[in-house]
N, C-alpha and C. Protein backbone atom coordinates (compact mmCIF):
# COMPACT_ATOMS: atom_id res chain seq x y z
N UNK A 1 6.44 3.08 -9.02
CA UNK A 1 5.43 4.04 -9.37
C UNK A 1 5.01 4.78 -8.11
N UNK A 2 4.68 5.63 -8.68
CA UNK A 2 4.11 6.68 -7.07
C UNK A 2 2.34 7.31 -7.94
N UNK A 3 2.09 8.25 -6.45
CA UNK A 3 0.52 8.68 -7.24
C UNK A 3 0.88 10.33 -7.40
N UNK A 4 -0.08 10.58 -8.47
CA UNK A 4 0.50 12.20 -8.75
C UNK A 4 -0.60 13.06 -7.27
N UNK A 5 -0.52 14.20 -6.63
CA UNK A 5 -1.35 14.89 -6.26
C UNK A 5 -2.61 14.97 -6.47
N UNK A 6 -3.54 14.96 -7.21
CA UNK A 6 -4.42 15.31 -7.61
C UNK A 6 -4.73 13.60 -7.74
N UNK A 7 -4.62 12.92 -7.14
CA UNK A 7 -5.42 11.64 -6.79
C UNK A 7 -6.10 11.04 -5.79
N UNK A 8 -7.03 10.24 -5.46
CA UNK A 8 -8.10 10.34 -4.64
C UNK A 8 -6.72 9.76 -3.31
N UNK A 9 -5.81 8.74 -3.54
CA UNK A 9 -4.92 8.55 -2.73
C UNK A 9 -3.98 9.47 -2.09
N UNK A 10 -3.64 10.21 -3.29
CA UNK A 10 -2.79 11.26 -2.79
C UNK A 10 -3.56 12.08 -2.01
N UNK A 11 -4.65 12.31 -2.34
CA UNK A 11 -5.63 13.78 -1.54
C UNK A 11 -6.30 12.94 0.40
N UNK A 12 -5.99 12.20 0.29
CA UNK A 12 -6.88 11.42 1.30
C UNK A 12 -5.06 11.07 2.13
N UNK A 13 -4.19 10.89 1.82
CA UNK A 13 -2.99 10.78 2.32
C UNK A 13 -2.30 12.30 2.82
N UNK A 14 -2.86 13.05 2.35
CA UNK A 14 -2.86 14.46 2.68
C UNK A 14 -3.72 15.16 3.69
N UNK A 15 -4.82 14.34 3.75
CA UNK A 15 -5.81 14.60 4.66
C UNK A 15 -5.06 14.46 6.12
N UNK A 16 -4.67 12.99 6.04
CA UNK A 16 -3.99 12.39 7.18
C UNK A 16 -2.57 12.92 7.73
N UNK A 17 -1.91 13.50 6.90
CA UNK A 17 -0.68 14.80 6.68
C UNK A 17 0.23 14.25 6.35
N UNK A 18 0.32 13.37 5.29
CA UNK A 18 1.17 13.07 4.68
C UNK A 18 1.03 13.70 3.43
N UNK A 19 2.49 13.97 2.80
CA UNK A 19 2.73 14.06 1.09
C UNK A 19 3.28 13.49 0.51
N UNK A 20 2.55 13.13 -0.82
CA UNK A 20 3.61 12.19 -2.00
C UNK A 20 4.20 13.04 -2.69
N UNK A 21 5.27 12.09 -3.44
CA UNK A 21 6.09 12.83 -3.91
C UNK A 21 6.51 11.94 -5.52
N UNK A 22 6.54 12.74 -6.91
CA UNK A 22 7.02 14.14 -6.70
C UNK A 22 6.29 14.49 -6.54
N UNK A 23 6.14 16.15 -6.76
CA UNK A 23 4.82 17.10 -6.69
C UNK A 23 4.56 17.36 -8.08
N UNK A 24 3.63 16.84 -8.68
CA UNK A 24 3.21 16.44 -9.89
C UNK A 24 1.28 16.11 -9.59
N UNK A 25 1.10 17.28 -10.78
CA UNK A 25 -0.53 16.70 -11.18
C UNK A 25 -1.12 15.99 -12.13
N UNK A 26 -1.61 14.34 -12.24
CA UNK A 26 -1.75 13.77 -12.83
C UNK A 26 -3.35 14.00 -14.14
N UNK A 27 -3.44 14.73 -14.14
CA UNK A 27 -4.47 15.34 -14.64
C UNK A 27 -5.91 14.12 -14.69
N UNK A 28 -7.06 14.37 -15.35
CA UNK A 28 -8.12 13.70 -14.74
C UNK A 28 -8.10 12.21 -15.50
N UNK A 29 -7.52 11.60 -15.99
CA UNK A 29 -7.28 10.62 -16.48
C UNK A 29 -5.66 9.82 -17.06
N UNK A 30 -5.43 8.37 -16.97
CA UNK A 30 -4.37 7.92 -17.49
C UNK A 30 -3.32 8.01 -16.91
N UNK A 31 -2.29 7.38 -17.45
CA UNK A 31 -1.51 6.98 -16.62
C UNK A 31 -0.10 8.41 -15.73
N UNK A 32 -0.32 9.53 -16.38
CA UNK A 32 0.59 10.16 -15.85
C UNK A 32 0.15 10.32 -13.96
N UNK A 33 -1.16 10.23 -13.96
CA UNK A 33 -1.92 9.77 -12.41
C UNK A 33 -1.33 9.35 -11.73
N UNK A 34 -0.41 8.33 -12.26
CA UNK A 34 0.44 7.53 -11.24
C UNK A 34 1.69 6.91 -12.12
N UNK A 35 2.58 8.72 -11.62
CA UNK A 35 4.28 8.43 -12.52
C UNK A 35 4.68 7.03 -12.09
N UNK A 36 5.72 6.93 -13.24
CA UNK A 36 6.66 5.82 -12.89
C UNK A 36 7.72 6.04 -12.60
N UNK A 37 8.47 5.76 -11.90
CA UNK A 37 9.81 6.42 -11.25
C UNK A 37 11.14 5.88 -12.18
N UNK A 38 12.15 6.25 -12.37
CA UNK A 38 13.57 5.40 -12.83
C UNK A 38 14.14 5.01 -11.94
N UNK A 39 14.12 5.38 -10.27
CA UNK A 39 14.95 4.68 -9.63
C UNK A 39 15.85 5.43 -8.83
N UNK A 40 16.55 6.76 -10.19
CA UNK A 40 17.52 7.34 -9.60
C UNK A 40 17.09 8.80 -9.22
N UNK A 41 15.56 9.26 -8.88
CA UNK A 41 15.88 10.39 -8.68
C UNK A 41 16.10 10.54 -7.62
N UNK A 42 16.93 12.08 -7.53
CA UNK A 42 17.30 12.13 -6.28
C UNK A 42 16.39 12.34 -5.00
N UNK A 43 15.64 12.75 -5.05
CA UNK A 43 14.68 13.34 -4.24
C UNK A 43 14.33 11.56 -3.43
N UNK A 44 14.44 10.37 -3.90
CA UNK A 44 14.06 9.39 -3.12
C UNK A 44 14.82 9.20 -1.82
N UNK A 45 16.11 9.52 -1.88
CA UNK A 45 16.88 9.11 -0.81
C UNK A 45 16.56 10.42 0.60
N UNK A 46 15.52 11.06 -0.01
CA UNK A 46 15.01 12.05 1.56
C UNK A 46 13.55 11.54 2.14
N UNK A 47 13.12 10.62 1.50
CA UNK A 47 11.61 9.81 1.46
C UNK A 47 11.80 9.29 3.00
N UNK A 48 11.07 9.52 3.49
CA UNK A 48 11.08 8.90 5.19
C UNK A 48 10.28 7.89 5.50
N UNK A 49 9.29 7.56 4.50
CA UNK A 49 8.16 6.72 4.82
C UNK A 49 7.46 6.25 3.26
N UNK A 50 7.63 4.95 3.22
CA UNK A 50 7.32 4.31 1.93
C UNK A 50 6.36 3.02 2.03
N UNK A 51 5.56 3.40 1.59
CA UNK A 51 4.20 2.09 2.04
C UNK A 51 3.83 1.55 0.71
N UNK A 52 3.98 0.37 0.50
CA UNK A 52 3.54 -0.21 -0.77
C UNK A 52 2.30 -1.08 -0.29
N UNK A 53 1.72 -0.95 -1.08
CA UNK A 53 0.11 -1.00 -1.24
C UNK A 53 -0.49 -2.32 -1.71
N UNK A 54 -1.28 -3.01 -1.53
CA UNK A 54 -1.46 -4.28 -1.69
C UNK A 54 -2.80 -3.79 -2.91
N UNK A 55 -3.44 -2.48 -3.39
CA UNK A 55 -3.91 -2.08 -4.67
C UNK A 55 -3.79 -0.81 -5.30
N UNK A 56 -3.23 -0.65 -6.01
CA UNK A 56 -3.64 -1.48 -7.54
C UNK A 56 -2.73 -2.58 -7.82
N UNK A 57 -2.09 -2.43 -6.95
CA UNK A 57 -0.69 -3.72 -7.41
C UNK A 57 -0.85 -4.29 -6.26
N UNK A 58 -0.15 -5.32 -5.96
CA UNK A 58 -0.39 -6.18 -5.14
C UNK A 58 1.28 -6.08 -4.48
N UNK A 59 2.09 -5.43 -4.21
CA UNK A 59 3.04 -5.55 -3.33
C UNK A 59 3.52 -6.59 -2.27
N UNK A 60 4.25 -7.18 -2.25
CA UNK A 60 4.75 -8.24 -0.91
C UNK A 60 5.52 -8.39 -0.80
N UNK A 61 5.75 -9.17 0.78
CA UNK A 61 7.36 -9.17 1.07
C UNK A 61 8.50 -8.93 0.55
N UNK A 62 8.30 -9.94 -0.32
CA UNK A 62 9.42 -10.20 -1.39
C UNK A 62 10.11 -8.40 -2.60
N UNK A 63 9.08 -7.10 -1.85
CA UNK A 63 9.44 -5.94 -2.86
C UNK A 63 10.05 -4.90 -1.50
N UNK A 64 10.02 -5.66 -0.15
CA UNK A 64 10.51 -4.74 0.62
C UNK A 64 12.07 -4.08 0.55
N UNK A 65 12.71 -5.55 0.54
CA UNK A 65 14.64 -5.18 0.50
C UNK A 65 14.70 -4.28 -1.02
N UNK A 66 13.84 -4.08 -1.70
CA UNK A 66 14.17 -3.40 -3.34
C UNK A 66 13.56 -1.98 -3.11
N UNK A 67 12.25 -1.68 -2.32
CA UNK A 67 11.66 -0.83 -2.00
C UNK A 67 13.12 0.35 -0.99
N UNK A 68 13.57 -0.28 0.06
CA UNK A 68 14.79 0.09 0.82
C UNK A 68 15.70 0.64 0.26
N UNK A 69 16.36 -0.26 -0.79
CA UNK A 69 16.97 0.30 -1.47
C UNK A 69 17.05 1.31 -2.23
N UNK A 70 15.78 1.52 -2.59
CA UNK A 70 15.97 3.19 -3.18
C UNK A 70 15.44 3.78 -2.40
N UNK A 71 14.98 3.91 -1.30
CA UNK A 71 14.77 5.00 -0.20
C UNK A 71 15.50 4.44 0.83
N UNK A 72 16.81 4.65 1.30
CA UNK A 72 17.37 3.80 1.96
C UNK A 72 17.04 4.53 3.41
N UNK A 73 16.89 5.58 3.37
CA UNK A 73 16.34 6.67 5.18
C UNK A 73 14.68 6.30 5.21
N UNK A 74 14.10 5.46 4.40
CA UNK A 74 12.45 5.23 4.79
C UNK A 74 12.25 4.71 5.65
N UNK A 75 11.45 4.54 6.26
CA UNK A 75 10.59 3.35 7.06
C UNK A 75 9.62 2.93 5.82
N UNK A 76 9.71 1.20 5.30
CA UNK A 76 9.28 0.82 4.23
C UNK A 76 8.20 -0.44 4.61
N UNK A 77 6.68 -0.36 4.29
CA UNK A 77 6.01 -0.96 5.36
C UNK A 77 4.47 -1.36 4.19
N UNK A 78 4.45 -2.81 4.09
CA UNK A 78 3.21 -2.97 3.20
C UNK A 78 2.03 -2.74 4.23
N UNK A 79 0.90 -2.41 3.30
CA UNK A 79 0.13 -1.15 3.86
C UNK A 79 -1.56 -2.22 3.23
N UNK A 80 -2.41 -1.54 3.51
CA UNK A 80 -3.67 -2.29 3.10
C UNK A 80 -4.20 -0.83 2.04
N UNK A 81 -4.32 -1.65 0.74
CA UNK A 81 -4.33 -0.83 -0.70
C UNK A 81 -6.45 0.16 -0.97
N UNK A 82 -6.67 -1.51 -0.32
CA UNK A 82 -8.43 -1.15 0.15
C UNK A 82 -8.70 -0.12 0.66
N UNK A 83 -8.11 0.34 1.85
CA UNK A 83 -8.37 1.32 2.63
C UNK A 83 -8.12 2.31 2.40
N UNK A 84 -6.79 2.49 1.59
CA UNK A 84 -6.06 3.58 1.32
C UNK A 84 -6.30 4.20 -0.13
N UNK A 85 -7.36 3.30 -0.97
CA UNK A 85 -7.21 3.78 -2.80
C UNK A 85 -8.75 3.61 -2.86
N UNK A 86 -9.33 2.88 -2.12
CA UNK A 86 -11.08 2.73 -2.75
C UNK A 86 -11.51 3.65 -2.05
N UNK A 87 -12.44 4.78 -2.43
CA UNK A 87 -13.31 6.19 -1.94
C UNK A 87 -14.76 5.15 -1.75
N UNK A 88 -15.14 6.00 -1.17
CA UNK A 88 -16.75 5.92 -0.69
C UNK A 88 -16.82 5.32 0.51
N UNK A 89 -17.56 4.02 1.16
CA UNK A 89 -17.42 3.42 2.41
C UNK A 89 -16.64 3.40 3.01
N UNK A 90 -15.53 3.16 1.88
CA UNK A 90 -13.89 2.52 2.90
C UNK A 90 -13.20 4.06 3.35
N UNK A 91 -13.66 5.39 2.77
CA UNK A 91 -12.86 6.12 2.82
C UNK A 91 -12.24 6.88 4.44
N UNK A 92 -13.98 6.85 5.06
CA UNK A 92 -13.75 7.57 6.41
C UNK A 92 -12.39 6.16 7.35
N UNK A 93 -12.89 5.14 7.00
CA UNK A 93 -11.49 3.98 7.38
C UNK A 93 -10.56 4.16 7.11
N UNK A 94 -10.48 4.27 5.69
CA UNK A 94 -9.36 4.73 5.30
C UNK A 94 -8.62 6.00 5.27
N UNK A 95 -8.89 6.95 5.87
CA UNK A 95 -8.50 8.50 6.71
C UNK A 95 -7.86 7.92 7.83
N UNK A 96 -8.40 7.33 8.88
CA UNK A 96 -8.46 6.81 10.14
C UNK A 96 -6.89 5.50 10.73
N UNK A 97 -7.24 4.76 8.92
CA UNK A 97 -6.20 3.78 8.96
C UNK A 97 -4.88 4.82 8.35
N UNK A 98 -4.53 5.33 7.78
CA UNK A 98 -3.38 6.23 7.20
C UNK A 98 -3.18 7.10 8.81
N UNK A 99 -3.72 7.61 8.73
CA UNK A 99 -3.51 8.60 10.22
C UNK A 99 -2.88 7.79 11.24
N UNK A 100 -3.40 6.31 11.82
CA UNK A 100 -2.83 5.30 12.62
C UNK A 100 -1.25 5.36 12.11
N UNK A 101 -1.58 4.66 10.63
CA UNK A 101 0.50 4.47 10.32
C UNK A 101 1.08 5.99 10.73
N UNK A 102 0.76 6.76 10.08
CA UNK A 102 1.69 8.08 9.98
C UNK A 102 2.06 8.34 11.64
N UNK A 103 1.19 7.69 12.68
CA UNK A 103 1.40 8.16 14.24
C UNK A 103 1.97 6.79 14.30
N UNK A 104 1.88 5.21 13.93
CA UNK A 104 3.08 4.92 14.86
C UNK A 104 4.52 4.63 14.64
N UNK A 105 4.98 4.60 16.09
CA UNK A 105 6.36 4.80 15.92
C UNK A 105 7.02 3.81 14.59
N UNK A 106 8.25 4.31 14.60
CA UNK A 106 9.37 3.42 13.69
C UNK A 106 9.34 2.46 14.57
């Protein structure tokens, strides 16, 4: 699954200058918010940077070698979901913490 644009993740990951992908607006509710992928589109194998998120899902180790595999040119890296998906307190952190990954190196 990925997040559509028009989500508080996507917009706050944008802040930091990153973009998700696809480019899709999930409109203000439900699940198109956050497509589900098949696997094969093409557009994954140009993905440079893939962070799976410890929320809303709980991601771990064990989804990295599968994560790779369909973005095989990423840098694929579990990420803290708190920082990066909950708005309000956590958010100015969570600007701050996204901006950190996106600057360091591979």
């Amino acid at each position: 699954m990925t997040v559509a644009r028009d989500t508080y993740i996507s917009r706050l990951l944008a802040h930091a200058g990153a973009r998700t992908w696809p480019v899709v607006e999930g409109g203000p509710q439900g699940a198109a918010r956050y497509p589900v992928l098949q696997g094969d589109e093409a557009w994954l194998a140009q993905i440079d940077e893939l962070w799976l998120s410890s929320e809303p899902y709980a991601f771990s180790a064990q989804h990295l070698a599968e994560a790779q595999a369909l973005c095989p040119q990423a840098r694929v890296r579990l990420v803290d979901g708190e920082l990066l998906s909950w708005w309000g307190p956590r958010s100015a952190a969570g600007l701050r913490y996204a901006a950190h990954l996106l600057a360091t190196p591979a």
